[in-house]
Protein backbone atom coordinates (compact mmCIF):
# COMPACT_ATOMS: atom_id res chain seq x y z
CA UNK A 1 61.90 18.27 97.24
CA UNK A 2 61.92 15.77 99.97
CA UNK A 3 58.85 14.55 101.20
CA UNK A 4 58.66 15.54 104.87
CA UNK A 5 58.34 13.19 107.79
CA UNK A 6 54.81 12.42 108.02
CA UNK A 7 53.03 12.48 110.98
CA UNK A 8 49.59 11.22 111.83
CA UNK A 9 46.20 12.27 113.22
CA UNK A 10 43.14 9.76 114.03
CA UNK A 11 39.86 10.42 116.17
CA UNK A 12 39.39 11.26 118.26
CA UNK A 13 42.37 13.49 118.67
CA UNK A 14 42.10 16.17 121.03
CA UNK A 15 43.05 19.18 118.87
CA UNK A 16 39.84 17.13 116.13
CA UNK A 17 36.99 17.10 118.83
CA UNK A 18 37.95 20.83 120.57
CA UNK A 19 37.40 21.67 116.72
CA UNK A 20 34.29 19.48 115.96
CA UNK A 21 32.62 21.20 119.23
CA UNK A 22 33.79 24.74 118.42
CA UNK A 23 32.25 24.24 115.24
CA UNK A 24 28.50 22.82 116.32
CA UNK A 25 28.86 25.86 119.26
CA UNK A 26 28.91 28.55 116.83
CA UNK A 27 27.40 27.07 113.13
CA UNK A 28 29.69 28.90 110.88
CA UNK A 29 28.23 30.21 107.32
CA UNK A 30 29.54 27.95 104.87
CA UNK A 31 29.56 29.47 101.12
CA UNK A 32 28.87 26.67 98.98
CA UNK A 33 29.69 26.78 95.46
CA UNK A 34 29.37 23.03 94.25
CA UNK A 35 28.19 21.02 91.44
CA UNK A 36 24.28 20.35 90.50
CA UNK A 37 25.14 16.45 91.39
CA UNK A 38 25.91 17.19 94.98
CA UNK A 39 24.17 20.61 96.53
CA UNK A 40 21.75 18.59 98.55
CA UNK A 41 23.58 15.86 99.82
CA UNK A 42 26.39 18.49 100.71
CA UNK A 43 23.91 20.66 102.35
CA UNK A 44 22.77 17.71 104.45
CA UNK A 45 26.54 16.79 105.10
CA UNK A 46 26.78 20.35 106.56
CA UNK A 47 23.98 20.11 108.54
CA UNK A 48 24.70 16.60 110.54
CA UNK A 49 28.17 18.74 110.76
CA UNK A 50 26.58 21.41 112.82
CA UNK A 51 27.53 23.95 110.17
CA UNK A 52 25.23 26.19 108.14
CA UNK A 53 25.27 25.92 104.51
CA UNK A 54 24.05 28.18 102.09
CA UNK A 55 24.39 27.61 98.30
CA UNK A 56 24.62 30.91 96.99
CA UNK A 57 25.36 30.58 92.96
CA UNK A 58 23.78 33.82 91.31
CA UNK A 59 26.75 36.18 89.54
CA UNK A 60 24.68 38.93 91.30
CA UNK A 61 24.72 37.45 94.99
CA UNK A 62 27.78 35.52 95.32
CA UNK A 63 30.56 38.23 95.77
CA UNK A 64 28.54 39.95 98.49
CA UNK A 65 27.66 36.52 100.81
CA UNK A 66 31.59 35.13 99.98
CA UNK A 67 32.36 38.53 102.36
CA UNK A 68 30.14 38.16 104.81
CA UNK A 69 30.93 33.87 104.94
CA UNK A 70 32.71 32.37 107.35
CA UNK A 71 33.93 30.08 104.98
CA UNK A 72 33.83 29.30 101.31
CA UNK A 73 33.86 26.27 98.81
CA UNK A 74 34.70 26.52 95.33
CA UNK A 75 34.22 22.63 93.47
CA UNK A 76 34.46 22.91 89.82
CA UNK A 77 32.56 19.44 89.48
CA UNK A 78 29.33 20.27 86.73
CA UNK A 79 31.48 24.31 85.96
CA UNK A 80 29.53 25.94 82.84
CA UNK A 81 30.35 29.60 81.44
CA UNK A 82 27.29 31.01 84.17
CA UNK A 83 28.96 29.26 86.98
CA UNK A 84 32.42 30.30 86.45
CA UNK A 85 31.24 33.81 86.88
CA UNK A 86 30.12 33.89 89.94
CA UNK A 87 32.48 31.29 91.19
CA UNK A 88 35.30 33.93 89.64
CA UNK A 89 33.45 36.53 91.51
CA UNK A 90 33.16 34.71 94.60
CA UNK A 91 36.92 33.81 94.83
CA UNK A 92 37.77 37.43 93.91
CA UNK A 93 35.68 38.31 97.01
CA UNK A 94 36.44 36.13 99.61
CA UNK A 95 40.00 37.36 98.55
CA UNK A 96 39.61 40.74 98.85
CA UNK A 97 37.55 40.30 102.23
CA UNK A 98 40.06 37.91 103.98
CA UNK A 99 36.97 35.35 103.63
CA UNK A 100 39.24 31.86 103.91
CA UNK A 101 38.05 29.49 100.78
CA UNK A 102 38.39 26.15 99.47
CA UNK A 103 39.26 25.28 95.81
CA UNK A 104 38.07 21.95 94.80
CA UNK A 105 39.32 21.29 91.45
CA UNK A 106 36.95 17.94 90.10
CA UNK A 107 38.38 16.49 86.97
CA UNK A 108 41.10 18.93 86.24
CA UNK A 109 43.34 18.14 83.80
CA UNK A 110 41.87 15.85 80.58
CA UNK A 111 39.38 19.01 80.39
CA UNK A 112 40.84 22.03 79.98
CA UNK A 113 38.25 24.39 80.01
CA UNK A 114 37.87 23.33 84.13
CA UNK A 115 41.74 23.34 83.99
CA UNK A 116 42.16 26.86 83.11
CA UNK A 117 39.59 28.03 85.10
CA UNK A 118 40.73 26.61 88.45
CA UNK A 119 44.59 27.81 87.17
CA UNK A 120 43.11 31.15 87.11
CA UNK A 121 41.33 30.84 90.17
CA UNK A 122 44.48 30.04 92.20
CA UNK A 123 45.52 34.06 91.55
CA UNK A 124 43.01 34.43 94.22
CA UNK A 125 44.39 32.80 97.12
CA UNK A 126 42.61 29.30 98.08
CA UNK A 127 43.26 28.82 101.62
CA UNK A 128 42.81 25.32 101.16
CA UNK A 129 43.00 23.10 97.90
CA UNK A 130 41.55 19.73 98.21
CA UNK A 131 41.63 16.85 95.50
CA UNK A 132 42.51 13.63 94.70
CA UNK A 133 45.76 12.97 93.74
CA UNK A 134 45.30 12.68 90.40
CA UNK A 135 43.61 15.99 90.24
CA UNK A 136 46.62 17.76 93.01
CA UNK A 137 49.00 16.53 90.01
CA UNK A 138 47.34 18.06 87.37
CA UNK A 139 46.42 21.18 89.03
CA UNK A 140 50.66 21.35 89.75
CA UNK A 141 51.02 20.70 86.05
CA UNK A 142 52.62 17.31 87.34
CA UNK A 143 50.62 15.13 85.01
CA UNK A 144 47.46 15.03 82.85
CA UNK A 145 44.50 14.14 85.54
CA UNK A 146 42.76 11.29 86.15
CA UNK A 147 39.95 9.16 84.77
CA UNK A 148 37.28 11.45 84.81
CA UNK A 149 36.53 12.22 88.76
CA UNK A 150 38.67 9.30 89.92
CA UNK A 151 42.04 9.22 90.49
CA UNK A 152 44.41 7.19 88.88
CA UNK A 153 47.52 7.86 91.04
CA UNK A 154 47.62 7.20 94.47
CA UNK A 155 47.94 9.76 97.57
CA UNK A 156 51.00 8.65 98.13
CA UNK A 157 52.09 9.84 94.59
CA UNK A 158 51.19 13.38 95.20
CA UNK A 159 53.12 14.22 98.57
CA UNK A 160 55.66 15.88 97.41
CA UNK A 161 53.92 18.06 94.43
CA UNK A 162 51.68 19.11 96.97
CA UNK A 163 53.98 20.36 99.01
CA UNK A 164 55.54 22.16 96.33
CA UNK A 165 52.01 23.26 95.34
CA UNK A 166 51.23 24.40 99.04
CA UNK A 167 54.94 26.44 99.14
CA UNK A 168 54.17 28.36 95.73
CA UNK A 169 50.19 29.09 96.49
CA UNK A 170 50.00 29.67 99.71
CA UNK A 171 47.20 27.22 100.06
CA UNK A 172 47.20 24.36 102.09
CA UNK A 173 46.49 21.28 100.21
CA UNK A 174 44.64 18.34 100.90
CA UNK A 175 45.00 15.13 98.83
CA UNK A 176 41.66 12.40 99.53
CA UNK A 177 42.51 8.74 99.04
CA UNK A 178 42.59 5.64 100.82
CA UNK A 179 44.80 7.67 103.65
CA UNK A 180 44.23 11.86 103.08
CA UNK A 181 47.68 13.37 103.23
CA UNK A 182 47.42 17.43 104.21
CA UNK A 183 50.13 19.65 103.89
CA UNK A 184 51.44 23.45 103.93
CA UNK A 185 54.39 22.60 102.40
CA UNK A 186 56.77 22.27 105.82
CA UNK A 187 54.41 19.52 107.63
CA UNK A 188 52.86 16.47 106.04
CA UNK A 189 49.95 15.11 108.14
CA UNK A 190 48.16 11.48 106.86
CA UNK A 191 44.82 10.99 108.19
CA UNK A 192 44.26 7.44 108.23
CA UNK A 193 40.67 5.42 108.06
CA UNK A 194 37.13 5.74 106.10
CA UNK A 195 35.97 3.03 104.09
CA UNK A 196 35.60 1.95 100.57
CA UNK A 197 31.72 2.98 100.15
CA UNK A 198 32.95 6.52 100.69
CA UNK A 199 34.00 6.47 97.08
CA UNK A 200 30.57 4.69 95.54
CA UNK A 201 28.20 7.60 96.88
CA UNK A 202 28.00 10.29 94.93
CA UNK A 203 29.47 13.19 96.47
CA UNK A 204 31.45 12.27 99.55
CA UNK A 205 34.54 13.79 98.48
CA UNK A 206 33.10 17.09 97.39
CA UNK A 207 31.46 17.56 100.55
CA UNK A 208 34.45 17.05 102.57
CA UNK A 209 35.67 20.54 100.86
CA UNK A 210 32.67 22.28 102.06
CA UNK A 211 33.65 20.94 105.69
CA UNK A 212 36.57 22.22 105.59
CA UNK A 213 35.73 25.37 104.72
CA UNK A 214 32.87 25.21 107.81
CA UNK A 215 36.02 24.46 109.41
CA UNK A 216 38.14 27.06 108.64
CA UNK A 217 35.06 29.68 109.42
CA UNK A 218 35.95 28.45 113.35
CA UNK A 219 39.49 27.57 113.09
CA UNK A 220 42.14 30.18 111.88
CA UNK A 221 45.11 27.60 111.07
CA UNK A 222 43.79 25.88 107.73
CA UNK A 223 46.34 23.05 108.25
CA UNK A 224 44.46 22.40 111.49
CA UNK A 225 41.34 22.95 109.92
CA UNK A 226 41.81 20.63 106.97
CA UNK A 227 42.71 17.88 109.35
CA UNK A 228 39.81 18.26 111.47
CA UNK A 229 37.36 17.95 108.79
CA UNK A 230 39.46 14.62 107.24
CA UNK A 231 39.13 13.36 110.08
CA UNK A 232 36.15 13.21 111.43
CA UNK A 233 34.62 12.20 107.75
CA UNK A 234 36.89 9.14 107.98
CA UNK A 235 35.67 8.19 111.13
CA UNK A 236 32.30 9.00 109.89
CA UNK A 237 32.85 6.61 107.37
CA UNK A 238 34.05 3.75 109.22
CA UNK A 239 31.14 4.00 111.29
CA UNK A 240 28.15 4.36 108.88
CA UNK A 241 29.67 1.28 107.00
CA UNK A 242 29.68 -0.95 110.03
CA UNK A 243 25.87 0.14 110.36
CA UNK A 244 24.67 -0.03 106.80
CA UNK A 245 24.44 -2.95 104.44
CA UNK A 246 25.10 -1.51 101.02
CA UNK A 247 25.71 2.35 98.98
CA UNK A 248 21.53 3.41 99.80
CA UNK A 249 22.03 2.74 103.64
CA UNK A 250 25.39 3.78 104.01
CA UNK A 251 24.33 7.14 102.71
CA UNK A 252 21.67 7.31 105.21
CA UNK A 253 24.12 6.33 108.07
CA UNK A 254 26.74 8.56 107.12
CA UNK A 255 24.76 11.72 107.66
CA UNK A 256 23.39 9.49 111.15
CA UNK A 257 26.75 9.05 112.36
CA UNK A 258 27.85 12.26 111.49
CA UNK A 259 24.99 13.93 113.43
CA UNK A 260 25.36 11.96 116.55
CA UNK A 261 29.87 11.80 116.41
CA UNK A 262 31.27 13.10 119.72
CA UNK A 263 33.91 10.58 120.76
């Protein structure tokens, strides 16, 4: 496949803020099924977001709140055989409700217990994937994964397997890196911007997932969604870094800027 011409989206786009505003109007019930490193700090994340987050894991709860969600996120980061239950169930759920969902598949490919699991999950119809590209080419059966949670490839790498990912899912697929690069398979959109402490606090990347899947609970094209939420963390980014002097304050500034990000 040929990688489509790529076009570009920064803040504050006007299509990114109607969204960002839509968003803090009506607080969307975000679904979040995430790993034990990250609940809190994604929770916050959703908060300063102007979403509402509610980290629903029990095999017993999480197939009835995935229907009534507007959104859902699925991040295989810390996945055990409990987990995968109700994230199975959950999936099967939002599916069967029309709830739109994220898959985030963390570290897929050297492990393949993950790997399986998030091959299996993509018989339920992620609206959005999101990964790095490392973890896009794996999940494609392009290549073995990355090192661990970081990539090894670049995003550039994984255009064109997402694309052919996106065309033979469904899903719209998101690939994080030093520019994000979102596509349904037709368009390729690159998100420039962020900053290199992004990727030295723990769990910036997994929360973007569970943005976009705030985002898709207010905005029924997931390409559109997916773009908003890249967006507005890579401005986030750029912005907290200019106002914090190492990984402890940028943390603290991130979820700052995020709260107080209009324009």
């Amino acid at each position: 496949m040929t990688i489509t011409a790529i076009k570009e989206t920064v803040w504050p786009a006007q299509e990114v803020v109607e969204d960002l505003s839509e968003l803090r109007k009506n607080a969307p019930l975000t679904h979040v099924l995430t790993n034990i490193v990250v609940t809190n700090w994604t929770a916050n994340v959703l908060l300063a977001a102007g979403a509402s987050p509610a980290m629903v894991i029990a095999e017993e709860e999480a197939p009835g709140f995935a229907a009534i969600a507007s959104g859902v996120l699925i991040n295989l980061g810390t996945i055990n055989s409990f987990d995968a239950k109700a994230i199975k169930a959950a999936a099967i759920s939002a599916n069967k409700s029309g709830t739109p969902w994220v898959l985030d598949p963390v570290a897929v490919g050297p492990l393949p217990y993950r790997t399986e699991i998030a091959i299996e999950l993509l018989n339920y119809k992620p609206t959005v994937i999101r990964g790095n590209a490392s973890e896009i080419l794996a999940l494609a059966g392009a290549s073995s994964g990355g090192k661990g949670v970081d990539s090894t490839a670049k995003s550039t790498e994984a255009i064109e397997v997402a694309q052919e990912l996106s065309l033979r899912t469904g899903a719209v697929v998101a690939i994080s890196g030093e520019v994000d690069y979102i596509t349904n398979g037709k368009e390729v959109i690159a998100v420039p911007g962020g900053h290199i402490l992004m990727t030295k606090v723990t769990g910036v990347g997994c929360s973007l997932g569970a943005l976009i899947a705030s985002f898709l609970g207010i905005q029924k094209d997931p390409l559109r969604a997916a773009i908003s939420a890249s967006a507005v963390f890579a401005v986030t980014g750029e912005r907290a870094a200019l106002a914090s002097r190492g990984t402890g304050s940028f943390a603290v500034a991130f979820l700052d800027e995020l709260t107080v990000l209009k324009s």
